[in-house]
Protein backbone atom coordinates (compact mmCIF):
# COMPACT_ATOMS: atom_id res chain seq x y z
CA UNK A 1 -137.33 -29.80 -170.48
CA UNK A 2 -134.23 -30.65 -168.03
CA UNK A 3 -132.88 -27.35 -165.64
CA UNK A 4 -129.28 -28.11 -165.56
CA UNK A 5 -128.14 -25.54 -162.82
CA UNK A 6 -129.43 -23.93 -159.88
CA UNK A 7 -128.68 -20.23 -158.98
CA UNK A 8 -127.64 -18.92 -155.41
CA UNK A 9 -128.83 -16.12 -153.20
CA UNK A 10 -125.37 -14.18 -154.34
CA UNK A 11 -126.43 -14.77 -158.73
CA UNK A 12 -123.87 -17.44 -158.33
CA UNK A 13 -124.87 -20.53 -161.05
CA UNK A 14 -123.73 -24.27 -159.71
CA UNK A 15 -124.70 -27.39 -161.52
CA UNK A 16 -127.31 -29.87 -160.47
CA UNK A 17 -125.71 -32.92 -158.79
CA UNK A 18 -125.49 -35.78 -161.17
CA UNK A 19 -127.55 -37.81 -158.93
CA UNK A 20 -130.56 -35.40 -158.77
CA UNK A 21 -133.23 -35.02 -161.72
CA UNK A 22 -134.88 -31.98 -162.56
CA UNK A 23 -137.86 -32.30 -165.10
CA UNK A 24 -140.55 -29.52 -166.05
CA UNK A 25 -143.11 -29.74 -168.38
CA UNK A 26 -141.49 -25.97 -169.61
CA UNK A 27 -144.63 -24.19 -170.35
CA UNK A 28 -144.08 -21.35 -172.54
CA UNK A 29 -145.44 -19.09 -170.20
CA UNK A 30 -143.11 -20.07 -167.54
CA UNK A 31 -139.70 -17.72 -167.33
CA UNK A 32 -138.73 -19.11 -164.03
CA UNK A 33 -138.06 -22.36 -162.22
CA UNK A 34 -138.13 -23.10 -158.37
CA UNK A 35 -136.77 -26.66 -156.60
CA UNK A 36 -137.22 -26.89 -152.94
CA UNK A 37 -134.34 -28.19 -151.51
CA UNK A 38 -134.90 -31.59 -149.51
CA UNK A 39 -132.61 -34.71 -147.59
CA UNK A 40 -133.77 -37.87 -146.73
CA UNK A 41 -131.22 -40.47 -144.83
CA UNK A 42 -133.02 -43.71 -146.74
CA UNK A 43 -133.99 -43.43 -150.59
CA UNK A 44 -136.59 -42.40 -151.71
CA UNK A 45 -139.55 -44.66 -153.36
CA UNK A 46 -143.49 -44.59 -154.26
CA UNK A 47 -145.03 -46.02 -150.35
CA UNK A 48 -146.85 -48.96 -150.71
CA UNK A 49 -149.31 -47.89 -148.03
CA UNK A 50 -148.91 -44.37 -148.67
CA UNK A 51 -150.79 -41.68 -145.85
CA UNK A 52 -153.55 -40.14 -146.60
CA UNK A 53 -153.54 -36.26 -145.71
CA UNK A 54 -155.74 -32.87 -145.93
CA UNK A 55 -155.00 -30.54 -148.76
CA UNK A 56 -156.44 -27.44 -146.19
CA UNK A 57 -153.04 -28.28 -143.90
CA UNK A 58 -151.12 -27.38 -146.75
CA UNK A 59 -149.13 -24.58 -147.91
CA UNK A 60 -147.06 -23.21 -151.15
CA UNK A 61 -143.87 -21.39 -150.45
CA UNK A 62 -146.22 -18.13 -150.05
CA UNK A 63 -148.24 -19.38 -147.40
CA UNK A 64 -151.32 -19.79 -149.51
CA UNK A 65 -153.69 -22.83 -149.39
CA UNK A 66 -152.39 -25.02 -152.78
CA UNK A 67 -155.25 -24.75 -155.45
CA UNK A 68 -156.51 -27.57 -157.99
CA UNK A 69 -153.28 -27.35 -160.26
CA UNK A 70 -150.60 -26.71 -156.99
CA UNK A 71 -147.68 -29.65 -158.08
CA UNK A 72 -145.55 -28.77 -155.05
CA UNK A 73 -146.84 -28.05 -150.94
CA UNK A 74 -145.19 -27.97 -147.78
CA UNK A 75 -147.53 -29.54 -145.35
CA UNK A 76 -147.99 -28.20 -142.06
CA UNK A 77 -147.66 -29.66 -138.90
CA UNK A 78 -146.38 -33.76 -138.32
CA UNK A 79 -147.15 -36.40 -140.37
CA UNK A 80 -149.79 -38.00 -138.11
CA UNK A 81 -151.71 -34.78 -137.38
CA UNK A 82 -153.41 -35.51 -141.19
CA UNK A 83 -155.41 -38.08 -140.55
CA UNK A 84 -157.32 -38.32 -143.45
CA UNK A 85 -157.89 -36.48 -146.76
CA UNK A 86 -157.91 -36.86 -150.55
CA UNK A 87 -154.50 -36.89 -150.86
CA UNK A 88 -151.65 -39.28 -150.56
CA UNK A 89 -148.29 -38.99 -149.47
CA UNK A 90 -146.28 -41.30 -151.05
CA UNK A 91 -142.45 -40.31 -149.69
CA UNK A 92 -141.56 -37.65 -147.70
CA UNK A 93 -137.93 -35.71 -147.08
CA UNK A 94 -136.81 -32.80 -144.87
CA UNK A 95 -136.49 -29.30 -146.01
CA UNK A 96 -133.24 -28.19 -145.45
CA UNK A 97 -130.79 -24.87 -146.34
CA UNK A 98 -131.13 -23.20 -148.94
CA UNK A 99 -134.28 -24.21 -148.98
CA UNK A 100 -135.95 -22.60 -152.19
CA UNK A 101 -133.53 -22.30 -155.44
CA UNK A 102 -134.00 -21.01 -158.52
CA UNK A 103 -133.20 -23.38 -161.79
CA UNK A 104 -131.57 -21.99 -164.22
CA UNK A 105 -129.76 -23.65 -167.74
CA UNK A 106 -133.30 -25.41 -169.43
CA UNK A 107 -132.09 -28.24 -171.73
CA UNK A 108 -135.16 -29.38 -174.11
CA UNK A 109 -135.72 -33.03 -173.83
CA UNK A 110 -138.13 -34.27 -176.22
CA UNK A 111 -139.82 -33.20 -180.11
């Protein structure tokens, strides 16, 4: 499924910029999207010599540790302060206001 809009702090719905993709895998289960809202001055792309980093710096929106099936993390702490881990980090971007938005206007996309 595609989320076509994005929903403000005030209710107010505004559409996705054209040059932003939103994709979910729309479980049936799900009743509610979230994006974080990022910038990054240079495009982004897949690293070729992506970092490695530590799953047990991480944390979801809640400030929980991400489990098995976490998809999205904000990692705590710089870049260089995860040495090592299981992980790879393969672009990176700033958070910036609003920060956390709720996607709203699902658009199926396949069968």
């Amino acid at each position: 499924m595609a989320l076509e809009g994005w929903e403000d702090e005030r209710g107010r719905t505004h559409d996705i910029p054209s040059h932003v993709n939103v994709i979910s895998r729309g479980a049936a289960m799900k009743d509610r999207h979230y994006a974080l809202v990022c910038h990054s001055d240079i495009p982004l792309g897949i690293a070729r010599e992506a970092k490695r980093f530590d799953p047990a710096l991480c944390r979801t929106f809640a400030g929980k540790i991400p489990g098995a099936s976490q998809v999205t993390a904000l990692l705590t702490g710089l870049p260089n302060t995860h040495a090592s881990g299981p992980y790879e980090v393969c672009f990176s971007a700033v958070l910036i206001e609003p920060w956390t938005v709720k996607l709203v206007r699902p658009r199926r996309t396949g069968p």
